[in-house]
C-alpha atoms as a PDB file:
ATOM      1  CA  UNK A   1       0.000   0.000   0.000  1.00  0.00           C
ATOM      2  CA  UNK A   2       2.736   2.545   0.559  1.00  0.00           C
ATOM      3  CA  UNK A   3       4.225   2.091  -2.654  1.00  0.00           C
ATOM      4  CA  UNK A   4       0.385   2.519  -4.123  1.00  0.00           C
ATOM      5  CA  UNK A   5       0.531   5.960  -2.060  1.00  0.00           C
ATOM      6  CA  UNK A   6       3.669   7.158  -3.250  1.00  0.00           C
ATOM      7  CA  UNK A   7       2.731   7.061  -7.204  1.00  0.00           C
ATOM      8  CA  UNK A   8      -0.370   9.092  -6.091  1.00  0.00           C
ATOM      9  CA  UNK A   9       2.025  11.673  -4.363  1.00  0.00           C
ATOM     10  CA  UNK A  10       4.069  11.633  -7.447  1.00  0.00           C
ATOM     11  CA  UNK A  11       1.622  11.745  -9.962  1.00  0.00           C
ATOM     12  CA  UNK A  12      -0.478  14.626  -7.696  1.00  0.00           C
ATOM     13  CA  UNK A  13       2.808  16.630  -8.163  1.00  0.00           C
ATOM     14  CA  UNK A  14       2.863  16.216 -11.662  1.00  0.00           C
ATOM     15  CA  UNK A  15      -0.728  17.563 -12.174  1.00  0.00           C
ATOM     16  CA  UNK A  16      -1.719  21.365 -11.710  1.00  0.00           C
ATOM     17  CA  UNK A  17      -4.801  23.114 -11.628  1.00  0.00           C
ATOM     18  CA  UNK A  18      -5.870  25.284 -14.497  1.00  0.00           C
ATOM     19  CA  UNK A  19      -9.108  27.079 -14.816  1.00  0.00           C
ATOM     20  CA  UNK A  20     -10.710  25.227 -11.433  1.00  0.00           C
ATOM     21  CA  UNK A  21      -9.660  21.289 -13.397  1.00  0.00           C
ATOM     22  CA  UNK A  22      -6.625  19.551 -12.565  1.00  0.00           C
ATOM     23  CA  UNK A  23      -4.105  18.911 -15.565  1.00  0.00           C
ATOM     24  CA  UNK A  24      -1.849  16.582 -16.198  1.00  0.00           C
ATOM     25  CA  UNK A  25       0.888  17.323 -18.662  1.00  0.00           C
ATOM     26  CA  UNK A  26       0.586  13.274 -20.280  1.00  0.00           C
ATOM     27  CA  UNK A  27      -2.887  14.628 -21.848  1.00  0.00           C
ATOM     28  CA  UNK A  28      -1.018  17.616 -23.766  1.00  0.00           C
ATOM     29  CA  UNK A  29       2.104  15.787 -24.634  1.00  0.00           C
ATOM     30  CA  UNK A  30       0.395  12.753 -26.307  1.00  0.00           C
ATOM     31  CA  UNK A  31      -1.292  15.628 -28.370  1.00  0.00           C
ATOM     32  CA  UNK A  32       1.694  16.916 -29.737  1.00  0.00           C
ATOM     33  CA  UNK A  33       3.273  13.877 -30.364  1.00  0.00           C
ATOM     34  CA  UNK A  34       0.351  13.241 -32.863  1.00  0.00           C
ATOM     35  CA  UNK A  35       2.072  16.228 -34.769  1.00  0.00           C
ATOM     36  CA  UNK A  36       3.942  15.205 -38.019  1.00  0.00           C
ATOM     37  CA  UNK A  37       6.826  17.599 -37.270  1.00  0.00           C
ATOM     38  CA  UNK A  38       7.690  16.749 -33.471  1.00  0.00           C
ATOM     39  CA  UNK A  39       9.826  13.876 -32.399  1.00  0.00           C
ATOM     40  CA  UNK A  40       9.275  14.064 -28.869  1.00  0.00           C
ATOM     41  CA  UNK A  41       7.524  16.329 -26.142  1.00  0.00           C
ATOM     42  CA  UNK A  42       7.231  17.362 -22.515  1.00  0.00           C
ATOM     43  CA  UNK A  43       5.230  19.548 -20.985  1.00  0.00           C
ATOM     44  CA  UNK A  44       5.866  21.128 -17.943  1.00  0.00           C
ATOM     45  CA  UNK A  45       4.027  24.038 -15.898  1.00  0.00           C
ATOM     46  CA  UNK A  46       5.857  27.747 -15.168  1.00  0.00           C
ATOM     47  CA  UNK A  47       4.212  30.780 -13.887  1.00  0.00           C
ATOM     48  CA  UNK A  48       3.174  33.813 -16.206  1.00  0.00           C
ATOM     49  CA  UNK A  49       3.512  37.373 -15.473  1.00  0.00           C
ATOM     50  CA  UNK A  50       0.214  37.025 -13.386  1.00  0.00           C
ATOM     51  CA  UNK A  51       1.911  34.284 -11.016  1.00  0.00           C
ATOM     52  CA  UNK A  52      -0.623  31.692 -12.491  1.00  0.00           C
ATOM     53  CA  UNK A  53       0.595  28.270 -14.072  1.00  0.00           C
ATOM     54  CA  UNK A  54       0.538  27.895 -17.652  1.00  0.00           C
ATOM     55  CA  UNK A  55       1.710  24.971 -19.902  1.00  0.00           C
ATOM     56  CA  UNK A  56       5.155  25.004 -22.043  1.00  0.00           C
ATOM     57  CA  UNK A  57       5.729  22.456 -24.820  1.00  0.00           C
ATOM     58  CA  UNK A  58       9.370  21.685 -24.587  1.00  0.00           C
ATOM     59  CA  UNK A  59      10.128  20.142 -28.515  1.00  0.00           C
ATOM     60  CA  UNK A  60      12.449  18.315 -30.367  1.00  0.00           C
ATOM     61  CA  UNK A  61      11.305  18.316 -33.754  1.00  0.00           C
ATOM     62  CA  UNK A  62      11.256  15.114 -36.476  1.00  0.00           C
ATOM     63  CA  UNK A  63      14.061  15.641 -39.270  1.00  0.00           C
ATOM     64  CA  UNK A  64      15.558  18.519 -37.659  1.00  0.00           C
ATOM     65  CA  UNK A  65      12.762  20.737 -38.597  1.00  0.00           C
ATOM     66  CA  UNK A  66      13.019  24.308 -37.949  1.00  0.00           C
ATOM     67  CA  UNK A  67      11.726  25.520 -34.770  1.00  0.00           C
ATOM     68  CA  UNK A  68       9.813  28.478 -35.969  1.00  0.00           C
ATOM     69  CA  UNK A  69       7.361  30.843 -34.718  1.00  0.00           C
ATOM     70  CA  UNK A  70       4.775  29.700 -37.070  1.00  0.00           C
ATOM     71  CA  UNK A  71       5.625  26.117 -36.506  1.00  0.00           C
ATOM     72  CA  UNK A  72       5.007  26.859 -32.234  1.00  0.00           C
ATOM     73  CA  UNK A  73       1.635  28.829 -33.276  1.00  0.00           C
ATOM     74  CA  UNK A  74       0.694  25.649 -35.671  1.00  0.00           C
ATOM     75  CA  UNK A  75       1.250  23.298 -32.850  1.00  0.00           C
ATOM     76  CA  UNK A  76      -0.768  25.579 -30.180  1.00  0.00           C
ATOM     77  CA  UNK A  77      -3.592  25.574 -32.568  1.00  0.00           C
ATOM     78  CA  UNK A  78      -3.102  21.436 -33.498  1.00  0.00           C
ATOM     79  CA  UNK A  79      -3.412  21.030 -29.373  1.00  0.00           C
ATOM     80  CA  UNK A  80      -6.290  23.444 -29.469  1.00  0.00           C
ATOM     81  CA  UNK A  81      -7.791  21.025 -32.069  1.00  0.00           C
ATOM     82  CA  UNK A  82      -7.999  18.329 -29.606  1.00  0.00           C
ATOM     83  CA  UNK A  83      -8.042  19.468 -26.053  1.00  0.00           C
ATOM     84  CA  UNK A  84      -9.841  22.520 -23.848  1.00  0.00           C
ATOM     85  CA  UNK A  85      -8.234  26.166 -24.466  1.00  0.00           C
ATOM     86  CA  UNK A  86      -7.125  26.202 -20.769  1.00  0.00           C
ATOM     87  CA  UNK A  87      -4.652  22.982 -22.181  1.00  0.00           C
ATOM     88  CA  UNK A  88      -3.008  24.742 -24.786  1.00  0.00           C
ATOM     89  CA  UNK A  89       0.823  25.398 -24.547  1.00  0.00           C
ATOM     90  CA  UNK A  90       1.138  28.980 -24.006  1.00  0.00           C
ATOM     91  CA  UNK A  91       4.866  29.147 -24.789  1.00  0.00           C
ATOM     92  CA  UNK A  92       6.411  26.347 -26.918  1.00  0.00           C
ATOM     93  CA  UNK A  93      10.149  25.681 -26.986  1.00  0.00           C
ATOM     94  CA  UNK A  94      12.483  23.862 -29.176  1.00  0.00           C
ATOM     95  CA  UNK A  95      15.278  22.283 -27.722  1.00  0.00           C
ATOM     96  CA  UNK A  96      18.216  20.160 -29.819  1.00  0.00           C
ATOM     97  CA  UNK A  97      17.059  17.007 -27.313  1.00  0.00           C
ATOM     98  CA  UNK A  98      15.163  16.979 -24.177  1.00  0.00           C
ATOM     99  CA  UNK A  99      17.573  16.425 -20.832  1.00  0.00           C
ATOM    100  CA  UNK A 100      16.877  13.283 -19.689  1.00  0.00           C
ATOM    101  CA  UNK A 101      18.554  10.911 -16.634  1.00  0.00           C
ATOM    102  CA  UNK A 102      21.231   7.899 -17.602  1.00  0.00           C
ATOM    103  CA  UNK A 103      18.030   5.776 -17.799  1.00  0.00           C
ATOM    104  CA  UNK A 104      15.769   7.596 -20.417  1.00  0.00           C
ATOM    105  CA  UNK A 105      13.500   9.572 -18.048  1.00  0.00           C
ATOM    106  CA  UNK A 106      12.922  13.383 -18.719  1.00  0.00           C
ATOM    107  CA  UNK A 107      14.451  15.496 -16.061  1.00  0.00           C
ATOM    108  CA  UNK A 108      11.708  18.021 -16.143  1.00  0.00           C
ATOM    109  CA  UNK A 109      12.940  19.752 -13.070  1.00  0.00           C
ATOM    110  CA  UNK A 110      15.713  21.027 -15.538  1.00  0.00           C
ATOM    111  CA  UNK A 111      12.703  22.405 -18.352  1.00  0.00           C
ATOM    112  CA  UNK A 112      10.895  24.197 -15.403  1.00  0.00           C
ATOM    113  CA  UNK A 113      14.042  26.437 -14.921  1.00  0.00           C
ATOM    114  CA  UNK A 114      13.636  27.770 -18.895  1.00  0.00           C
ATOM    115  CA  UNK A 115      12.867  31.035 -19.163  1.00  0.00           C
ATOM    116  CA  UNK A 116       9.013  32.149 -20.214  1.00  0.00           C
ATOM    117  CA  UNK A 117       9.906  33.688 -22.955  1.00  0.00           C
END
């Protein structure tokens, strides 16, 4: 039973509330991997100017695709296209490869330091 408790600790800290529902960032990043143009995605949660949490698609693109401004608005809409508005990335970032530990897993304490902008 403990171990059962600990993945719902973990999993509770992995989810944040937006607009009064709780969020998990799974749901948006299994979106944007349905995207032609991205290779892999994580989604993690930083604050805006407003001190509120909002999502951030952290990219690595397919090919080596450009990571353009239209290409971030075209996946914000492509996310819109499937989930609520309040689920939308609100900044989307393209990184080379996403960090991740000796094992494979995505150190997303390291894509919550990004900047917002």
């Amino acid at each position: 039973m403990v171990r059962g408790k600990s993945r719902r600790h973990a999993e509770s800290e992995r989810r944040v509330g937006l607009s009064g529902v709780w969020v998990s960032p799974i749901e948006i990043e299994r979106a944007l991997i349905e995207h032609p143009a991205v290779l892999e995605a994580a989604v993690v949660f930083r604050k805006d100017k407003d001190e509120l949490p909002k999502p951030v698609a952290c990219i690595v693109t397919r090919n080596g695709a450009a990571g353009t401004p239209e290409l971030a608005r075209e996946l914000q809409e492509f996310v819109l296209s499937r989930l609520p508005v309040f689920k939308r990335p609100h900044w989307v970032e393209f990184l080379p490869e996403l960090p991740k530990t000796a094992t494979g897993k995505i150190q997303r304490f390291k894509l919550r330091e990004g900047d917002n902008e």
